[in-house]
Every structure is written in C-alpha cells, then in structure tokens.
N, C-alpha and C. Protein backbone atom coordinates (compact mmCIF):
# COMPACT_ATOMS: atom_id res chain seq x y z
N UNK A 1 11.50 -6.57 32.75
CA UNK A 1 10.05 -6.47 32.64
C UNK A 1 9.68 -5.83 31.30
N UNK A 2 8.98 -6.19 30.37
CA UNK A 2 8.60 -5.77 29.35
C UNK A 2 7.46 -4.36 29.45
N UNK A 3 7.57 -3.95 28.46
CA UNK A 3 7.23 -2.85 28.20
C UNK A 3 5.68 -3.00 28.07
N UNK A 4 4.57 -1.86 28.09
CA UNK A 4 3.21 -2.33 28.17
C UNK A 4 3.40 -1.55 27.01
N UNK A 5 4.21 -1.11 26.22
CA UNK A 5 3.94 -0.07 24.59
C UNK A 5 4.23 -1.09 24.05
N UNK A 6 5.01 -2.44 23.86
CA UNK A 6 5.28 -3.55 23.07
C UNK A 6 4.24 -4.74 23.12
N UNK A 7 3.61 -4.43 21.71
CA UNK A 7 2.54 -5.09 21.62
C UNK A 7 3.09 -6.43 21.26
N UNK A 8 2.17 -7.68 21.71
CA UNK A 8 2.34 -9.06 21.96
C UNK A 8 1.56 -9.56 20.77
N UNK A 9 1.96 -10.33 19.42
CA UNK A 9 1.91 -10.60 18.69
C UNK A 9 1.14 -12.06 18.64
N UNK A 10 0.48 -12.97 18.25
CA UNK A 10 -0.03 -14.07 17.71
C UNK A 10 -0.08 -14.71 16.70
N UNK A 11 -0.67 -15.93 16.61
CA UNK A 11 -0.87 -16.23 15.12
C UNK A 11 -2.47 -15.90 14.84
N UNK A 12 -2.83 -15.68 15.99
CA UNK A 12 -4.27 -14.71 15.72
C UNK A 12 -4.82 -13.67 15.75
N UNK A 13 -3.32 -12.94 16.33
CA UNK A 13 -4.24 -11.15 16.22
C UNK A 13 -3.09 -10.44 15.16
N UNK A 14 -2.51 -11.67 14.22
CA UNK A 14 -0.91 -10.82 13.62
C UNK A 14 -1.66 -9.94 12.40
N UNK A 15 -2.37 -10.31 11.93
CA UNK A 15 -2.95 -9.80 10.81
C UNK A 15 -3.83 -8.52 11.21
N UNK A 16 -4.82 -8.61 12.12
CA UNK A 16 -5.51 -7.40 12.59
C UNK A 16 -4.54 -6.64 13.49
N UNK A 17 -3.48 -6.50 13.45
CA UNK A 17 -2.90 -6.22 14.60
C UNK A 17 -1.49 -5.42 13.41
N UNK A 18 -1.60 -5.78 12.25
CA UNK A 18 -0.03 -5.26 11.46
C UNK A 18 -0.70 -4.61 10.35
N UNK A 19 -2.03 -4.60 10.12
CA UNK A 19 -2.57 -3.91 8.41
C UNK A 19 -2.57 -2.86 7.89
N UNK A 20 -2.23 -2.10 9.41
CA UNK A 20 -2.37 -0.54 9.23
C UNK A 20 -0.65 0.02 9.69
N UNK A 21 -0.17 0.99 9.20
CA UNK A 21 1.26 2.07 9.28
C UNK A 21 2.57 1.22 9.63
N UNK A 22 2.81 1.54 10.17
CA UNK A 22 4.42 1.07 10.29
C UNK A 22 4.27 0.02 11.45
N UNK A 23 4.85 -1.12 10.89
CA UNK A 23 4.70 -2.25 12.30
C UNK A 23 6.32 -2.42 12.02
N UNK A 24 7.23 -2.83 13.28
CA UNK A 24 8.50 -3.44 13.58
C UNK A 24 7.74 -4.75 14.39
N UNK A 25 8.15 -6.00 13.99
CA UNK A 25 8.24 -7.20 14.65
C UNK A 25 9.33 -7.94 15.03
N UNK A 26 9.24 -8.22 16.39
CA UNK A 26 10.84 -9.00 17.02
C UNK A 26 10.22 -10.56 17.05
N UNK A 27 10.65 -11.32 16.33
CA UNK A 27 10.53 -12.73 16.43
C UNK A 27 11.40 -13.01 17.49
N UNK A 28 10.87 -13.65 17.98
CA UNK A 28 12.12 -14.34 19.44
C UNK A 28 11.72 -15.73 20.33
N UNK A 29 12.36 -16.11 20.66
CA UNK A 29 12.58 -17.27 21.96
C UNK A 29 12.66 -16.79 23.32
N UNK A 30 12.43 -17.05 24.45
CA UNK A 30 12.87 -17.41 25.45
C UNK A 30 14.56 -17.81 25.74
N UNK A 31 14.49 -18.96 24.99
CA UNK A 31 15.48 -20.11 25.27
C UNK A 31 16.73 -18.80 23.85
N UNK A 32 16.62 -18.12 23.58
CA UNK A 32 17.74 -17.82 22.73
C UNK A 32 17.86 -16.47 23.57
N UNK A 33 19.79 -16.15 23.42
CA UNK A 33 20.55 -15.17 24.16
C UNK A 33 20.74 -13.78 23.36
N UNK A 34 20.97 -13.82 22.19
CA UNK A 34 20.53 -12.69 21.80
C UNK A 34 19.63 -12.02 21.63
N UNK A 35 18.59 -13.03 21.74
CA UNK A 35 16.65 -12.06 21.64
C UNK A 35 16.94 -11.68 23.24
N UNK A 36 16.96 -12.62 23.87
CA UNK A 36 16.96 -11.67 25.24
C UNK A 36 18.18 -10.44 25.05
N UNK A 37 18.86 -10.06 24.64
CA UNK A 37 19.74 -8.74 25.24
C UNK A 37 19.32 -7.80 23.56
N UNK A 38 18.25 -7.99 23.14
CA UNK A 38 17.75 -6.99 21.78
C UNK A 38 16.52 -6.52 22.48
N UNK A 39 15.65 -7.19 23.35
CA UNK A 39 14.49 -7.01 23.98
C UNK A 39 14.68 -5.38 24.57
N UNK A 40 15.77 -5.10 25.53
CA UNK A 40 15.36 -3.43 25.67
C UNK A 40 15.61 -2.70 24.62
N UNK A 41 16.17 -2.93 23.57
CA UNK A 41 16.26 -2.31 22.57
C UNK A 41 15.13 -2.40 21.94
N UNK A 42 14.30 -3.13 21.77
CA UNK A 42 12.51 -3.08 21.36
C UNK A 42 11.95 -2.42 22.67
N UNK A 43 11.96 -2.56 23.42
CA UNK A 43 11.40 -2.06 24.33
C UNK A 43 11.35 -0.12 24.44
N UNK A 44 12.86 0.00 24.34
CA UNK A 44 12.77 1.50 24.40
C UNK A 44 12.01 2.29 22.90
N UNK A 45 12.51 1.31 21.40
CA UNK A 45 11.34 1.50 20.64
C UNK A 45 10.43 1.99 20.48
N UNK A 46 9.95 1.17 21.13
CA UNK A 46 8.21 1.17 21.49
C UNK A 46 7.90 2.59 22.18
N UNK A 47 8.65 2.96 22.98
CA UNK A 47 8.44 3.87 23.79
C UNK A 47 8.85 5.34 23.00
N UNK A 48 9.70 5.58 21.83
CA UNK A 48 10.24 6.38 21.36
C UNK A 48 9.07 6.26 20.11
N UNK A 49 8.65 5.31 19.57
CA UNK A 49 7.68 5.24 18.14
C UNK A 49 6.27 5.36 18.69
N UNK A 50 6.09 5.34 20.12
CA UNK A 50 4.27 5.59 20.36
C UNK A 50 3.66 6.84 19.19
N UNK A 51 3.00 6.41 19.19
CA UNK A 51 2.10 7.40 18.24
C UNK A 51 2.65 7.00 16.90
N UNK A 52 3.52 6.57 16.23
CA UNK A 52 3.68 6.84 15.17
C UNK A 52 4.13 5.56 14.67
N UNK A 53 4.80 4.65 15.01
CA UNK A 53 4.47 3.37 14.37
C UNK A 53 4.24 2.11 15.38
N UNK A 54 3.99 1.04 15.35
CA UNK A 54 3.77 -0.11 16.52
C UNK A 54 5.06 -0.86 16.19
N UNK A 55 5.29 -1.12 17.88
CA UNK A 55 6.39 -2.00 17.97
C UNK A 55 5.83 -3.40 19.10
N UNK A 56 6.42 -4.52 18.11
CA UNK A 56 5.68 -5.96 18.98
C UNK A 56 6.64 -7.09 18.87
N UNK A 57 6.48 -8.03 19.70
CA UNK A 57 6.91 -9.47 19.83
C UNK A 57 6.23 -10.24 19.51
N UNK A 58 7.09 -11.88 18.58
CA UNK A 58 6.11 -13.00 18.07
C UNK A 58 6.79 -13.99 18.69
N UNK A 59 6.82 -14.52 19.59
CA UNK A 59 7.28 -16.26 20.21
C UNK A 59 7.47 -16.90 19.66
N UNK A 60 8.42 -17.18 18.98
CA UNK A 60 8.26 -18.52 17.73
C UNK A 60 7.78 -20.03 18.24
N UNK A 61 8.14 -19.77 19.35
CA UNK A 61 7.85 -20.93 20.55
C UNK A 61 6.37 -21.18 20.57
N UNK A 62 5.85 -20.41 20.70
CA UNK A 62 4.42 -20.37 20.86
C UNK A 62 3.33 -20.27 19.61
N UNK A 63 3.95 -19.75 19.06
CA UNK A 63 3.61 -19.03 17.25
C UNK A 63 3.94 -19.38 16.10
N UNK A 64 4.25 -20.90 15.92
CA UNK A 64 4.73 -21.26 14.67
C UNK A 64 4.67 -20.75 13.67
N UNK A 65 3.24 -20.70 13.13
CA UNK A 65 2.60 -20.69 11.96
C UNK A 65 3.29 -19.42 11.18
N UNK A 66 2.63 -18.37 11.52
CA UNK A 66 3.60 -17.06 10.82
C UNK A 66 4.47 -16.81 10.57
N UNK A 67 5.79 -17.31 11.68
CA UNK A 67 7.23 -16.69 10.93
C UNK A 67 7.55 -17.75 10.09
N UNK A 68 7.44 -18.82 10.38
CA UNK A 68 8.03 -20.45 9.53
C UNK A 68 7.30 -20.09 7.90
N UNK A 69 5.92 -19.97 8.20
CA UNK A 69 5.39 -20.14 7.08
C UNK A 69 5.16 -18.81 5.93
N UNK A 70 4.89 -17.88 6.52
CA UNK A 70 4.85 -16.64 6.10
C UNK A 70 5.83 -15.85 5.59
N UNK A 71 7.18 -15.82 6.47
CA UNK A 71 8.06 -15.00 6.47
C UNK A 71 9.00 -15.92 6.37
N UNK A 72 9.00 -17.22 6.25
CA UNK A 72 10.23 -18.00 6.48
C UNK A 72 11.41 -17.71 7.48
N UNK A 73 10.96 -17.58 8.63
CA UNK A 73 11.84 -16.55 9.34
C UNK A 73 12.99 -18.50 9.66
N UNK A 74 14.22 -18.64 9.64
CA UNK A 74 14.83 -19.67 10.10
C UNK A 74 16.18 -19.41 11.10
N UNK A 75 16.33 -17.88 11.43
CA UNK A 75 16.90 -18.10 12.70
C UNK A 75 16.78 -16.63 13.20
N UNK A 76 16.62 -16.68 14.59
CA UNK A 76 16.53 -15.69 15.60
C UNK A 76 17.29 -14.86 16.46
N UNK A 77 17.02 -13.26 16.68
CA UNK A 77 16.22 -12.80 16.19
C UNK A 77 15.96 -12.31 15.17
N UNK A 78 15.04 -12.33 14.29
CA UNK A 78 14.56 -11.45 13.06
C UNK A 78 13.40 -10.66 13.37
N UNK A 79 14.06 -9.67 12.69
CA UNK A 79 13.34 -8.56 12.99
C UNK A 79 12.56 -8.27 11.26
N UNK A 80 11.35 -7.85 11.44
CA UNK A 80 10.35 -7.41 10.20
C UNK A 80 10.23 -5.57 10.01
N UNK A 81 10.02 -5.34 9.03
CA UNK A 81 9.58 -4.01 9.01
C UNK A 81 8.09 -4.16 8.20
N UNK A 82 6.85 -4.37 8.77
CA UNK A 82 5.50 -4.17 7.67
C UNK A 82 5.11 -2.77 7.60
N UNK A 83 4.51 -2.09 6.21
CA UNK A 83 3.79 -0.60 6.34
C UNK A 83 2.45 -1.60 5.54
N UNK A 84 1.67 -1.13 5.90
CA UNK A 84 0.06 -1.65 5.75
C UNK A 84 0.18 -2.96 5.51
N UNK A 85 0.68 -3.77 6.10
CA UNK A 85 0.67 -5.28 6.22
C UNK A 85 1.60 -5.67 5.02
N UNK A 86 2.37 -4.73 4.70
CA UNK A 86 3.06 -5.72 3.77
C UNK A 86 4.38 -5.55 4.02
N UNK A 87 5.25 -7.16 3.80
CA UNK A 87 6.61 -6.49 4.42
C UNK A 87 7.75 -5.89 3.75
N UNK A 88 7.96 -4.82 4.20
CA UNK A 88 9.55 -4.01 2.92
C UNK A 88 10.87 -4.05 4.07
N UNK A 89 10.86 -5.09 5.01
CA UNK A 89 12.35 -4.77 5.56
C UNK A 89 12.58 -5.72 6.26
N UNK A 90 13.32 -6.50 6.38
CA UNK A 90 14.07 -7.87 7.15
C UNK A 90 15.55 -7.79 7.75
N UNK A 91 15.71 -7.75 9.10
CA UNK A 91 17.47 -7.79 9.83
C UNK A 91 17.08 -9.04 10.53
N UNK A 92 18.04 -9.67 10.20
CA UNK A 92 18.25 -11.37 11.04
C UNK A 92 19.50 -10.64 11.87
N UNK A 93 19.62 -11.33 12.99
CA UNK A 93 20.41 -11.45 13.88
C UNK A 93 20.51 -10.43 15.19
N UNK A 94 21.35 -10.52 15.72
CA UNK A 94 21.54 -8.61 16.96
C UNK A 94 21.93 -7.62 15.70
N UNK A 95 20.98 -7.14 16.25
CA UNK A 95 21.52 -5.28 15.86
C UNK A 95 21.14 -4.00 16.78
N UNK A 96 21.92 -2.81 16.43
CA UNK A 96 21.21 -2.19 17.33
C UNK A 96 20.60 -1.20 17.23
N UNK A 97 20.88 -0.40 18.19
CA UNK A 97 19.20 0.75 18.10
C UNK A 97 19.26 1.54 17.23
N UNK A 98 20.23 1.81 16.52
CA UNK A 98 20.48 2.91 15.24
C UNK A 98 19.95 2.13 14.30
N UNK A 99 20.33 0.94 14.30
CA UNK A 99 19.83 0.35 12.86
C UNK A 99 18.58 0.37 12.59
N UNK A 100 18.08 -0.31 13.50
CA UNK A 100 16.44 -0.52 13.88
C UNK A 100 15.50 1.12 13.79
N UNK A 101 16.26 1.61 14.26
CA UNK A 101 15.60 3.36 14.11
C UNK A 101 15.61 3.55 12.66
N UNK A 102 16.10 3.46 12.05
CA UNK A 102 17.01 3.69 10.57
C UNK A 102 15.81 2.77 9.54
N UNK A 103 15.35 1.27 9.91
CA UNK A 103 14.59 0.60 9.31
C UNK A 103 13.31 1.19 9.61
N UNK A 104 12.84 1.83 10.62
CA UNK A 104 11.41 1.88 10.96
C UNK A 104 11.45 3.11 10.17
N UNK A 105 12.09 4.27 10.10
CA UNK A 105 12.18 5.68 9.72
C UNK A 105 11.91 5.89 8.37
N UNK A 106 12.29 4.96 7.62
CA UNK A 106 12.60 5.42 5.91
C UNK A 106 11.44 4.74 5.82
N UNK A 107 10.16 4.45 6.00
CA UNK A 107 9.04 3.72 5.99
C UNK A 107 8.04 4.50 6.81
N UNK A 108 8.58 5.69 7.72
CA UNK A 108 7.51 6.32 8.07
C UNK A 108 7.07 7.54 7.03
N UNK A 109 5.47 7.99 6.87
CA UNK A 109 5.30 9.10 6.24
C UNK A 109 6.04 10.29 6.62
C-alpha cells in the first residue's frame, strides 16, 4: 500500500508540484520488477524527508510526456533529484536507501 507522504506526480501537476526545495522523483511502471521492490524504499523516504524535501511517483504508463520528453528518462526505474525545479541528480536503475538518502542530502540547505 503506498504511502499518503508520496506525492503522485502528473504531466499536469509536475511543474506546480517540483518548483519549490528538494523534490526526489521515482519514474516507474506497474508492469516493471524493480520499480516495484524500490517503491518501499520511496516510500519510507517520504516518511523520513516530511518536512524537508518532497518525495513522489511519475507512471510512465500514464505520463508520457515528461520523462520521454523532458528528462529523456529511457529505462526504469529512474530516479530525479530537482531543487527549485531544476534537475542536479539522475540514478537509473535499483538502488538503495543509502544512495538515495545521499542524493536528496547534498541538495538539502
């Protein structure tokens, strides 16, 4: 069951939704096996960064437009690091919670 601190991403709320502090984004599928077993690892995230930076999911399934076109994202999962909408950090593939702590951290004030 997903987390209600992991904010749900669009191709219409990605922009009002990433402009401000530290955003982590999990691009993912359904249909792919490693986004599913990285998901509690965003999940607990979310729960460890409340207050201090946002952690969210983008469907590529559902969400073309942004990762293809924006980020060129071409295989899953990739993970983003944005600070005021702009992006300074990219991990393609599984990784884990140290790393991901490690990317969001050196980007927080």
């Amino acid at each position: 069951m997903a987390s209600d601190k992991v904010k749900t991403f669009t191709d219409g709320n990605f922009d009002a939704e990433t402009k401000k502090g530290v955003v982590l984004v999990d691009f993912w599928a359904e249909w792919c096996g490693p986004c599913r077993r990285i998901a509690p690892i965003v999940e607990e995230l979310a729960t460890e960064y409340e207050g201090r930076a946002t952690i969210g999911k983008m469907n590529v399934d559902d969400n073309p437009d942004i990762p293809t076109n924006r980020f060129m994202v071409r295989g899953i999962p990739t993970l983003i690091v944005l600070k005021d909408g702009q992006l300074v950090d990219t991990l393609v593939g599984l990784r884990g919670k140290e790393e991901l702590a490690q990317a969001i951290n050196k980007h927080l004030g």
